[in-house]
N, C-alpha and C. Protein backbone atom coordinates (compact mmCIF):
# COMPACT_ATOMS: atom_id res chain seq x y z
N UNK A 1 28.96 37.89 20.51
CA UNK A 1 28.31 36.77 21.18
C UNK A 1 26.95 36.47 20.55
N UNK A 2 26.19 37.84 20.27
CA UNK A 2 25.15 37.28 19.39
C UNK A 2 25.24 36.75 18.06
N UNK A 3 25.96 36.73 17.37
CA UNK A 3 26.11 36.45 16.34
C UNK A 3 26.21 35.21 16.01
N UNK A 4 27.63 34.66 17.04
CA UNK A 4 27.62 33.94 17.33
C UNK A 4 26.45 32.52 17.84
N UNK A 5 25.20 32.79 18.54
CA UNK A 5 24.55 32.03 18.97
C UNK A 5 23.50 32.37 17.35
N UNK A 6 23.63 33.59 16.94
CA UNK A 6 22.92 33.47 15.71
C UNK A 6 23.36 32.03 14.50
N UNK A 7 24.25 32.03 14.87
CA UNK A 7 24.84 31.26 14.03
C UNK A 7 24.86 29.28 14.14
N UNK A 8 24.92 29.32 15.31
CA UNK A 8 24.59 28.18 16.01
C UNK A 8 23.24 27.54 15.88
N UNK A 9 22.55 28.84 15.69
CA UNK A 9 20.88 28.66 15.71
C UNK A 9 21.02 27.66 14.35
N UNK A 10 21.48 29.13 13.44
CA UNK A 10 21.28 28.71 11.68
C UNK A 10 21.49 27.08 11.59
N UNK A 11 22.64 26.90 12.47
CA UNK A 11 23.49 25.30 12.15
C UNK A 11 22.70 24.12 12.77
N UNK A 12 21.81 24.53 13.75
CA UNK A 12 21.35 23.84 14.46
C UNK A 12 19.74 23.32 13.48
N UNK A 13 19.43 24.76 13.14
CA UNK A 13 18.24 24.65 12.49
C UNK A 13 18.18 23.85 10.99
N UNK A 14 19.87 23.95 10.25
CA UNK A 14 19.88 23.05 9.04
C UNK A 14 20.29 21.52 9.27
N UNK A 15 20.86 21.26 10.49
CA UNK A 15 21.38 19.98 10.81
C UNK A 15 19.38 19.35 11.01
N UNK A 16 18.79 20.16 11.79
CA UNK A 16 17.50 19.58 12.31
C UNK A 16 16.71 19.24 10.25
N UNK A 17 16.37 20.08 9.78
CA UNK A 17 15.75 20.26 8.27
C UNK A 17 16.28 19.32 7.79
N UNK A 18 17.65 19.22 7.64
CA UNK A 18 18.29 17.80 6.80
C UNK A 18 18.20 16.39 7.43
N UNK A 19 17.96 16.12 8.75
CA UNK A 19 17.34 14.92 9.37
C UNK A 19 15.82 14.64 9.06
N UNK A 20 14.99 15.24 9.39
CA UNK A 20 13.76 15.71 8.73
C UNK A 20 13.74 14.97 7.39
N UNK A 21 14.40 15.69 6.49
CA UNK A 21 14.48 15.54 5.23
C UNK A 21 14.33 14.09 4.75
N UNK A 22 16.24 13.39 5.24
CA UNK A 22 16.32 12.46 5.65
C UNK A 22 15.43 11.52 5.71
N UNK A 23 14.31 11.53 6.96
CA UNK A 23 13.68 11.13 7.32
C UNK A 23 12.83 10.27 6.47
N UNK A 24 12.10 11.70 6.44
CA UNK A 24 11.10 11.57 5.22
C UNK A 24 11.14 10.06 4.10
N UNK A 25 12.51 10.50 3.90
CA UNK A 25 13.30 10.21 1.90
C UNK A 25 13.21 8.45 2.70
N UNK A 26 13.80 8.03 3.43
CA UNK A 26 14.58 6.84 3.94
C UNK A 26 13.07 5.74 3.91
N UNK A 27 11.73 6.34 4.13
CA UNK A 27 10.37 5.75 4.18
C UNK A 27 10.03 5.00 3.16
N UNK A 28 10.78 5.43 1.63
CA UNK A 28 10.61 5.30 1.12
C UNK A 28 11.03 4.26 0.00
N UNK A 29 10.89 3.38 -0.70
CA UNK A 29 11.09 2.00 -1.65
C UNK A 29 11.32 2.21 -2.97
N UNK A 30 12.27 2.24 -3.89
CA UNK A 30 11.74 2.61 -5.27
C UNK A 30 11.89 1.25 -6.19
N UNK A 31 10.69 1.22 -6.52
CA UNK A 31 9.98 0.42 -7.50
C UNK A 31 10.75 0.49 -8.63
N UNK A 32 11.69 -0.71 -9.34
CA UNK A 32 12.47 -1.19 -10.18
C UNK A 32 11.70 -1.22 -11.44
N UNK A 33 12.06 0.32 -12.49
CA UNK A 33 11.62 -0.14 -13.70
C UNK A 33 12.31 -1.31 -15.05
N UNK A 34 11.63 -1.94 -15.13
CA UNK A 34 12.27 -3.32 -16.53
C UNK A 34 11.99 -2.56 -17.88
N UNK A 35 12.86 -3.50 -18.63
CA UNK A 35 12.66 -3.04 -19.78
C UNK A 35 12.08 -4.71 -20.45
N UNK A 36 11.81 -5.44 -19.77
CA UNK A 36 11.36 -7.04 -19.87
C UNK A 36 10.28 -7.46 -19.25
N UNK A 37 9.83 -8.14 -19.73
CA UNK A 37 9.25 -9.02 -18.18
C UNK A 37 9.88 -10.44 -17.46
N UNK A 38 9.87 -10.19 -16.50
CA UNK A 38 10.52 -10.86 -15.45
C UNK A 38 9.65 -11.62 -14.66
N UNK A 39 10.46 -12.63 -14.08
CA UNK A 39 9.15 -12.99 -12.73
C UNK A 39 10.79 -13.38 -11.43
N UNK A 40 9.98 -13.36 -10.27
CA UNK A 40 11.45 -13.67 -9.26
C UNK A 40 11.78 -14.96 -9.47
N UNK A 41 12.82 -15.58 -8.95
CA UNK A 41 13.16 -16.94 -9.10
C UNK A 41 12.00 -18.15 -8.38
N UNK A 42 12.08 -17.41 -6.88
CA UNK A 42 11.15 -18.20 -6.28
C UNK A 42 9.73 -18.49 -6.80
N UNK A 43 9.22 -17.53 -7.22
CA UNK A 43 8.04 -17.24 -8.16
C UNK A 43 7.98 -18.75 -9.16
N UNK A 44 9.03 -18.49 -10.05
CA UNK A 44 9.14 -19.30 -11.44
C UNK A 44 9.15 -20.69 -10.79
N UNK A 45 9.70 -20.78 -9.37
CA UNK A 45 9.87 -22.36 -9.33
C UNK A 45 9.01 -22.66 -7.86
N UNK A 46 7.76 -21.81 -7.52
CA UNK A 46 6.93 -21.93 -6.66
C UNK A 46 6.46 -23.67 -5.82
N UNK A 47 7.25 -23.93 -5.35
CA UNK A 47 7.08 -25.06 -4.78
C UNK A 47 5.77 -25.52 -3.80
N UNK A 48 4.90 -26.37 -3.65
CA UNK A 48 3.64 -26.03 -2.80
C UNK A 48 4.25 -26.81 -1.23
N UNK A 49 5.10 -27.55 -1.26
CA UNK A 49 5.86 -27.64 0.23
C UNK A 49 7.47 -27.67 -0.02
N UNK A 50 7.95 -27.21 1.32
CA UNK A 50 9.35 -27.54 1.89
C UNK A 50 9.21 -26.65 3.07
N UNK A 51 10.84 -27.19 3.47
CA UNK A 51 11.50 -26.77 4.40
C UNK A 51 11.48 -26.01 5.17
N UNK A 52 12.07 -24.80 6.16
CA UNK A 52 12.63 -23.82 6.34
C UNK A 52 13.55 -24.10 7.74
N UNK A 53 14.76 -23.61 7.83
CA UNK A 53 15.47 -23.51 9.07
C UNK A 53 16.33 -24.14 9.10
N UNK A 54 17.32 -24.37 9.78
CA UNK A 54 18.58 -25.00 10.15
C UNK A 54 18.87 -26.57 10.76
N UNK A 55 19.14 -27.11 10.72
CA UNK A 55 20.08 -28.52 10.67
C UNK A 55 18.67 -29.18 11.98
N UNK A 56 18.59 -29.78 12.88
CA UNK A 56 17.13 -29.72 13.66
C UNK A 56 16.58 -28.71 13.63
N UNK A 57 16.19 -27.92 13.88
CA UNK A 57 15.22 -26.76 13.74
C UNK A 57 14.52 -26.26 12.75
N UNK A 58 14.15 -27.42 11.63
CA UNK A 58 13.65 -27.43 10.23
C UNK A 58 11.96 -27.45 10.85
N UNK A 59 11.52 -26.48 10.03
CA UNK A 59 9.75 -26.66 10.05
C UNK A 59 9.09 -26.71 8.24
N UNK A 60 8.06 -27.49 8.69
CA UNK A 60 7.44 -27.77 7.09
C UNK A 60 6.83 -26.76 6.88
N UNK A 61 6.43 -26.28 5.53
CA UNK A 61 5.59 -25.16 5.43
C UNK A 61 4.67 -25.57 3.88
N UNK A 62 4.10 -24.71 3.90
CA UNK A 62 2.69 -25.66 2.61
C UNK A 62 2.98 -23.85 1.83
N UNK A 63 2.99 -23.97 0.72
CA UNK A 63 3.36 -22.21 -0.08
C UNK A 63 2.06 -22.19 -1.25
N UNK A 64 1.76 -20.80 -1.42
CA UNK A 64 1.14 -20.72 -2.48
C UNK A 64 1.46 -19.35 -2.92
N UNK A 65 1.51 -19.13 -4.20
CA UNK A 65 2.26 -17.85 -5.06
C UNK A 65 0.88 -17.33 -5.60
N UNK A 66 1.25 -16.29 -5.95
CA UNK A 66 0.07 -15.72 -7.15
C UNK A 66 0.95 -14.35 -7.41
N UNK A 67 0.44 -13.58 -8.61
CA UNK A 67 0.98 -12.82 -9.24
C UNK A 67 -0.17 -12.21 -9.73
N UNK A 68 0.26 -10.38 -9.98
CA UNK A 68 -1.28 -9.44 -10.29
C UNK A 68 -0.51 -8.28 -11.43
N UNK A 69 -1.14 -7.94 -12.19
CA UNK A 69 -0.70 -6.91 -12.74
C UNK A 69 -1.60 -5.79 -13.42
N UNK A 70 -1.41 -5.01 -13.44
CA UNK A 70 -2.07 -3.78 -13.23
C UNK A 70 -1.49 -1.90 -13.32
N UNK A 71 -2.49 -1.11 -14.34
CA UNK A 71 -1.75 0.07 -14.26
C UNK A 71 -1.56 0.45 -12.67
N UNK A 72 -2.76 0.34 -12.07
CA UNK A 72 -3.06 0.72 -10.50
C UNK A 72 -2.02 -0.42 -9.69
N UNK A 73 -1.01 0.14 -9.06
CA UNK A 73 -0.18 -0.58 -7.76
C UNK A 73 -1.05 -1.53 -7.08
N UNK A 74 -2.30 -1.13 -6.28
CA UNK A 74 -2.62 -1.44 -5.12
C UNK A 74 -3.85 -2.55 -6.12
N UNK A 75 -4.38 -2.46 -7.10
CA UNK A 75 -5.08 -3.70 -7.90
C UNK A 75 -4.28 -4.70 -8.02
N UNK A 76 -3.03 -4.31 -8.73
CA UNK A 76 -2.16 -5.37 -9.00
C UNK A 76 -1.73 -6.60 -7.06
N UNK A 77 -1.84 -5.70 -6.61
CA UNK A 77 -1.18 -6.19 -5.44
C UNK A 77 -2.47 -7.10 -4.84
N UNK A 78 -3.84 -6.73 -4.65
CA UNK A 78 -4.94 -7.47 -4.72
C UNK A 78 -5.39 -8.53 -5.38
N UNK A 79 -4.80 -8.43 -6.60
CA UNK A 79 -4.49 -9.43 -7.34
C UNK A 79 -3.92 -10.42 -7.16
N UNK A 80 -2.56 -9.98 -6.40
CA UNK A 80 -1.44 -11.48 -6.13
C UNK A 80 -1.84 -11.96 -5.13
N UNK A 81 -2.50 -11.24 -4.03
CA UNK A 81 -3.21 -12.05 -2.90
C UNK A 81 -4.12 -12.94 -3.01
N UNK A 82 -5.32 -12.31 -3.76
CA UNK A 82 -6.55 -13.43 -4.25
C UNK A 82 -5.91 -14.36 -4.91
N UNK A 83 -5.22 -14.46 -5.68
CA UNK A 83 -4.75 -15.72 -6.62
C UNK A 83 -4.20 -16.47 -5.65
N UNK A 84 -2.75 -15.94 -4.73
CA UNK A 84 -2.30 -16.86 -3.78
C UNK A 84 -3.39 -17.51 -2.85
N UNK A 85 -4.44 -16.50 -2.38
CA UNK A 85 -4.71 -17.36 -1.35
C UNK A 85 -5.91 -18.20 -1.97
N UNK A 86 -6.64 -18.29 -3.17
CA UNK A 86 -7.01 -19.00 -3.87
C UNK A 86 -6.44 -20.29 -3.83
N UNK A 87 -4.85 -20.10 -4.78
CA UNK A 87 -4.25 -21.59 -4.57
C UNK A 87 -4.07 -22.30 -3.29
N UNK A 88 -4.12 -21.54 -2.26
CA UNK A 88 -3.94 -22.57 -1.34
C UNK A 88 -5.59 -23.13 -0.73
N UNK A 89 -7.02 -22.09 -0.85
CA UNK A 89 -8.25 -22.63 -1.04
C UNK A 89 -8.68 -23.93 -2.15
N UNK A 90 -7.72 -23.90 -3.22
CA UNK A 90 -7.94 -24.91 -4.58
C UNK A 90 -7.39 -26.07 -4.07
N UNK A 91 -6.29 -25.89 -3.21
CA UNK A 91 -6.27 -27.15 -2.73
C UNK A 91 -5.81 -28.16 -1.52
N UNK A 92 -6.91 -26.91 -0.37
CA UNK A 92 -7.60 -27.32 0.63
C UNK A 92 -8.99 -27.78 0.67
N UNK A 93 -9.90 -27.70 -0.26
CA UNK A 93 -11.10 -27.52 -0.39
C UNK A 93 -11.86 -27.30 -1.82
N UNK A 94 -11.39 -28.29 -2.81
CA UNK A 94 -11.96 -27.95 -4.07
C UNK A 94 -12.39 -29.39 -4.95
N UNK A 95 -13.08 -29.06 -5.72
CA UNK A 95 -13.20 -30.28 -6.59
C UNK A 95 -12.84 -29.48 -8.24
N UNK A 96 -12.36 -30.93 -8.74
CA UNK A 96 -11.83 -30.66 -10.01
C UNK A 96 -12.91 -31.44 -11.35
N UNK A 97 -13.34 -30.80 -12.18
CA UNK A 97 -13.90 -31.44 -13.30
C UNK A 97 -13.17 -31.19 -14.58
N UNK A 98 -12.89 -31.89 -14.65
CA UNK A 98 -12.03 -32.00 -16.13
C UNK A 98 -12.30 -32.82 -17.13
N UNK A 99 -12.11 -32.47 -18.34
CA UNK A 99 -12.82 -33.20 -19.61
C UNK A 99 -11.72 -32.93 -21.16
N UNK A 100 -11.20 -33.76 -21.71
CA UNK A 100 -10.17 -33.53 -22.32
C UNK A 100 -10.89 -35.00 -23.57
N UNK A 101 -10.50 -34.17 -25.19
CA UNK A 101 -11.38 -34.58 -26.00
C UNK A 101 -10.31 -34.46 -26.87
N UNK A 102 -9.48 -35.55 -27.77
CA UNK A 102 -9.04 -35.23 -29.04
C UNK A 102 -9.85 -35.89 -30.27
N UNK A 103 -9.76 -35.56 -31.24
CA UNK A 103 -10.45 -36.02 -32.78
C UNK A 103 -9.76 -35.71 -33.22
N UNK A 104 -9.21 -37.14 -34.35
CA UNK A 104 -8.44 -36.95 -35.39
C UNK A 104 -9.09 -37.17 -36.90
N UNK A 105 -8.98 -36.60 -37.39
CA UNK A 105 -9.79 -36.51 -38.81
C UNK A 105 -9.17 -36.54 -39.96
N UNK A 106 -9.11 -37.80 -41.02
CA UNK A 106 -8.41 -38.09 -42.37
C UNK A 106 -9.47 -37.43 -42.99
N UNK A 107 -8.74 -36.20 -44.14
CA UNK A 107 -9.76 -36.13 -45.09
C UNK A 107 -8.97 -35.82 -46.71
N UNK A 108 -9.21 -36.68 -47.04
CA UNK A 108 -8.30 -36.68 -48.36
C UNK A 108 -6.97 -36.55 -48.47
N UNK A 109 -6.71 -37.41 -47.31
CA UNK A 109 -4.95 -37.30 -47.45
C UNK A 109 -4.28 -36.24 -46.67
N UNK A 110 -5.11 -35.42 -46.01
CA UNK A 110 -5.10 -34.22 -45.13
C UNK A 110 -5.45 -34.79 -43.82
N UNK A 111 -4.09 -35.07 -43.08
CA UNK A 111 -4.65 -35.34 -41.36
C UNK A 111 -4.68 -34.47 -40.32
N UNK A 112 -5.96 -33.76 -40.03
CA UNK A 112 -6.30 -32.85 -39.15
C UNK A 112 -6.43 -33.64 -37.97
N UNK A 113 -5.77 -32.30 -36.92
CA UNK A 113 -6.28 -32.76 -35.21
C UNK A 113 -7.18 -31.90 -34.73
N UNK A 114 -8.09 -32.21 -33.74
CA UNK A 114 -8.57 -31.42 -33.18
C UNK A 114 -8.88 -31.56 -31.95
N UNK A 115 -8.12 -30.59 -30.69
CA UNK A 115 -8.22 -31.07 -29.41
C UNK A 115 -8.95 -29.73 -28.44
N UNK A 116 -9.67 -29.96 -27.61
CA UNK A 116 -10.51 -29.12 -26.68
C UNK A 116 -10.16 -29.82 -25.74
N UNK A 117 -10.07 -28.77 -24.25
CA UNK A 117 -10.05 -29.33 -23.10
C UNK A 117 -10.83 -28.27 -22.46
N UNK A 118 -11.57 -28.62 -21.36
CA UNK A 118 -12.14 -27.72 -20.15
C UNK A 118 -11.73 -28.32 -19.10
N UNK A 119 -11.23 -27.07 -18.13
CA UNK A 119 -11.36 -27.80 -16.60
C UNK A 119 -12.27 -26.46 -16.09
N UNK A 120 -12.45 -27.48 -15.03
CA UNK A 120 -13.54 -26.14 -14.10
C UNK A 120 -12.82 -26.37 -12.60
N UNK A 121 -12.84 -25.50 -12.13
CA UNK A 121 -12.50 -25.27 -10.17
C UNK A 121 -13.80 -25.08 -9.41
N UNK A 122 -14.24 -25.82 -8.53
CA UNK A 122 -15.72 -25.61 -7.70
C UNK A 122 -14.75 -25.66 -6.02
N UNK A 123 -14.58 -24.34 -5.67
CA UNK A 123 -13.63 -24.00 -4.54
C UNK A 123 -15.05 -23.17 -3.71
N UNK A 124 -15.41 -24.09 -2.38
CA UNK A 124 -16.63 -23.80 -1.57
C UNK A 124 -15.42 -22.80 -0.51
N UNK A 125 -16.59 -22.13 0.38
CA UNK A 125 -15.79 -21.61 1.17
C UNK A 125 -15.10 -22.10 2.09
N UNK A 126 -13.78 -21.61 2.39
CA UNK A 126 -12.44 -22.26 2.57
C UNK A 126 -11.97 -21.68 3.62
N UNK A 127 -11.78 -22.39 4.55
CA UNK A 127 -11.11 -21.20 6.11
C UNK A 127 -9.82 -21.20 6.02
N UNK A 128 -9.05 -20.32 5.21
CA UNK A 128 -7.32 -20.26 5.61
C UNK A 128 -6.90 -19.33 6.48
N UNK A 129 -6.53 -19.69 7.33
CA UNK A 129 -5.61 -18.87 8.70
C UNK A 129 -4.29 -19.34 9.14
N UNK A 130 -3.43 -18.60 9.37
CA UNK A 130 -2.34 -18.37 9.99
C UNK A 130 -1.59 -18.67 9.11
N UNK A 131 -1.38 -18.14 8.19
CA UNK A 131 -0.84 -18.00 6.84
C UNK A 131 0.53 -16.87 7.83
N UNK A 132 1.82 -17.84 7.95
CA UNK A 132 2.37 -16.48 8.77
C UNK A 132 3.54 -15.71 7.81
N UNK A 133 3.64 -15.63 6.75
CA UNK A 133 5.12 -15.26 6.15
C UNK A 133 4.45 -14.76 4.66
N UNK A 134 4.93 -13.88 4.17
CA UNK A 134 4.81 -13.72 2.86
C UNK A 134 6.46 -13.24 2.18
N UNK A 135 6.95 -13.39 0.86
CA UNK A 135 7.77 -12.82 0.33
C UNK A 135 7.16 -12.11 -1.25
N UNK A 136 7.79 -10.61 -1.28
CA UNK A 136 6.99 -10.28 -2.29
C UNK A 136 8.05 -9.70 -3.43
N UNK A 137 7.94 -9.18 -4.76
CA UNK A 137 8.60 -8.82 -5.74
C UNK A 137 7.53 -7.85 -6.39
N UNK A 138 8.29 -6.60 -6.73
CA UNK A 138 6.86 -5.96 -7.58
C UNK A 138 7.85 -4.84 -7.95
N UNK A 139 7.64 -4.93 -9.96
CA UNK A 139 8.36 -4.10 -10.71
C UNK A 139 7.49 -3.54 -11.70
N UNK A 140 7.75 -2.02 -12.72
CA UNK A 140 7.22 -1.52 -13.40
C UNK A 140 7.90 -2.16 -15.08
N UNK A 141 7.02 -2.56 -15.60
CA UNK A 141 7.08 -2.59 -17.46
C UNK A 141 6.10 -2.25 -18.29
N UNK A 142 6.31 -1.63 -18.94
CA UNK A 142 5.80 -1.38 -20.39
C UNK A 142 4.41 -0.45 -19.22
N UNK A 143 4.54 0.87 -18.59
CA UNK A 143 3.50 1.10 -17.47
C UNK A 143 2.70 0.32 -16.73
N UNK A 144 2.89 -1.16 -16.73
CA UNK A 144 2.10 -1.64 -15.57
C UNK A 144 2.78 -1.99 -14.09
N UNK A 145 2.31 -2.20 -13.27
CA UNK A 145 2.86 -2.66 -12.16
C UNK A 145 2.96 -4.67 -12.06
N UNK A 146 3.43 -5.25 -12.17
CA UNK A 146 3.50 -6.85 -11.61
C UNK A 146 4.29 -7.11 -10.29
N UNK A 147 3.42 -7.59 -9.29
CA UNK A 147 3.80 -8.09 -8.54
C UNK A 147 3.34 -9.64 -8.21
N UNK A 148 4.49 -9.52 -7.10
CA UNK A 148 4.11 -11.56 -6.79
C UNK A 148 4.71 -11.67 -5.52
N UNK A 149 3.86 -12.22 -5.05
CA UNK A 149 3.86 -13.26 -3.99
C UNK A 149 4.20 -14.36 -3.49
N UNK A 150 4.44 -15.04 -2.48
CA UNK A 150 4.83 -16.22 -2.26
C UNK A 150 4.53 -16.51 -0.65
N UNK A 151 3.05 -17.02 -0.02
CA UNK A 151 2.66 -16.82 1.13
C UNK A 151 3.12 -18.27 1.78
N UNK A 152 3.29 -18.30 3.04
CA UNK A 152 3.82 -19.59 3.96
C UNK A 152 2.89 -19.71 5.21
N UNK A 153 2.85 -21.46 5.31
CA UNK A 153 1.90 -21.01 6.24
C UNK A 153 2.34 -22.72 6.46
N UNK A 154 2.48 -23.06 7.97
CA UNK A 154 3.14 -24.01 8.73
C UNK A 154 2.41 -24.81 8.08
N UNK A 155 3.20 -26.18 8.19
CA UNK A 155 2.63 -27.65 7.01
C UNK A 155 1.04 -28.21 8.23
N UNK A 156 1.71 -28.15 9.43
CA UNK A 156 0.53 -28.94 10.22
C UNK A 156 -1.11 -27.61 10.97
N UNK A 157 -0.84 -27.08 10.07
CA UNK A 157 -2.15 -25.54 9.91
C UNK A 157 -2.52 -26.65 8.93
N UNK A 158 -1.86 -26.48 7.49
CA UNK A 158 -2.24 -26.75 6.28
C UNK A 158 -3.16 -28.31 6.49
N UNK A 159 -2.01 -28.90 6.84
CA UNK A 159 -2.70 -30.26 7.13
C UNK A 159 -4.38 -30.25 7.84
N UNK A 160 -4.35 -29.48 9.17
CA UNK A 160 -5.19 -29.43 9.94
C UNK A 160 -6.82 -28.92 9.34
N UNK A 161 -6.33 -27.97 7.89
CA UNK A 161 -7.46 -27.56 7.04
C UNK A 161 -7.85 -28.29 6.16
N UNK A 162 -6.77 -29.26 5.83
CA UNK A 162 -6.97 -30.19 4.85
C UNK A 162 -8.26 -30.96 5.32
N UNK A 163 -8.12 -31.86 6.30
CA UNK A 163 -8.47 -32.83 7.33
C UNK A 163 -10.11 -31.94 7.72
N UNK A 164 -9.89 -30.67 8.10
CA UNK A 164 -11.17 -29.71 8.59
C UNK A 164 -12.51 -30.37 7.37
N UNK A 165 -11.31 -29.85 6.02
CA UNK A 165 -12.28 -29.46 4.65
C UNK A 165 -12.95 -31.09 4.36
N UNK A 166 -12.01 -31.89 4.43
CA UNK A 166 -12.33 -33.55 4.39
C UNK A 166 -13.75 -34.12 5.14
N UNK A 167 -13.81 -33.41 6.51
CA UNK A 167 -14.26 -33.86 7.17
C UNK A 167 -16.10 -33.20 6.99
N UNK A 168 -16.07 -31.96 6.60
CA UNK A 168 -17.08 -31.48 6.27
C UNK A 168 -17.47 -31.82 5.10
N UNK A 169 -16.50 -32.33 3.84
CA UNK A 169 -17.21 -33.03 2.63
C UNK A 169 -18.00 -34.18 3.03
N UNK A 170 -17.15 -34.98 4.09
CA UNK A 170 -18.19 -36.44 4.81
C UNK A 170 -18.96 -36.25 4.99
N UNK A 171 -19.36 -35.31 5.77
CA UNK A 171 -20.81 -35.50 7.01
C UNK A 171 -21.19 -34.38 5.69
N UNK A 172 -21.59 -33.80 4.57
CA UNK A 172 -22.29 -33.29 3.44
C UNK A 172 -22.89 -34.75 2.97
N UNK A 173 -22.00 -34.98 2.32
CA UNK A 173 -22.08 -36.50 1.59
C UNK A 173 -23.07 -37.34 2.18
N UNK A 174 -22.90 -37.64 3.49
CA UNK A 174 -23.66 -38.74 4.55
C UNK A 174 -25.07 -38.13 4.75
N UNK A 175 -25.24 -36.51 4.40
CA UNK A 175 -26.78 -36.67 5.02
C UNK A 175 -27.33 -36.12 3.62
């Protein structure tokens, strides 16, 4: 009889260790090494509005992507955030200066081009909230980490910041 419950113990005690184990292991994500670089689909064709939902039950949404890469995981990943939520600050709240210059130059029968462009971004501070959805992708190549993003955030938020940012360029402007 003792042996018996000895035994029960043992079975009881490896069924418990291998759940445990289990446990542990199941927490865990493994990060897809490439032998390329890649980007996700959604990524490549980052749309800044559409859709989401079913036949009436469609809601607008305003998107902005960004992408980070980095030996360090958690830089890279800081990365795709600031950029995303950048793009959607660039254009809720930004002004654009741009300056685009070609020269063409004959010189002895030799027709050279020569083209320069600058743009600049002047992005003041920008209130984005309720940004509610993100979808993310993040793989290892050549030792770095790249990840990307793709944040959502309801069209009439977006709108409502648009209109916010508009309204504070006025009354700047006016006094």
């Amino acid at each position: 009889m003792e042996a018996l419950m000895k035994g029960i113990f043992k079975i009881g005690a490896i069924i418990t260790t291998m759940a445990m184990l289990n446990a542990c292991s199941s927490g865990y994500v493994t990060i897809a090494e490439r032998d390329s670089y890649a980007q996700p689909t959604w990524y490549a064709k980052c749309a800044e509005t559409g859709t989401e939902g079913w036949f009436w039950w469609k809601e607008e949404y305003a998107y902005a992507c960004g992408a980070g890469v980095s030996v360090f995981e958690q830089a890279a990943e800081e990365q795709m955030y600031a950029i995303a939520m950048n793009n959607f600050a660039k254009r809720i709240n930004s002004t654009v200066n741009s300056d685009t210059k070609i020269q063409f130059k004959n010189n002895k029968g030799a027709e050279t081009k020569e083209t320069s462009t600058y743009i600049s971004y002047q992005v003041n501070d920008t209130k984005i909230r309720e940004h509610v959805s993100r979808e993310t992708g993040t793989y290892k190549y050549a030792g770095q980490t790249y990840t990307f993003v793709k944040l959502s955030m309801k069209k009439e938020t977006f709108d409502a910041l648009l209109a916010e940012a508009k309204s504070r360029d006025a009354i700047a402007q006016s006094n």
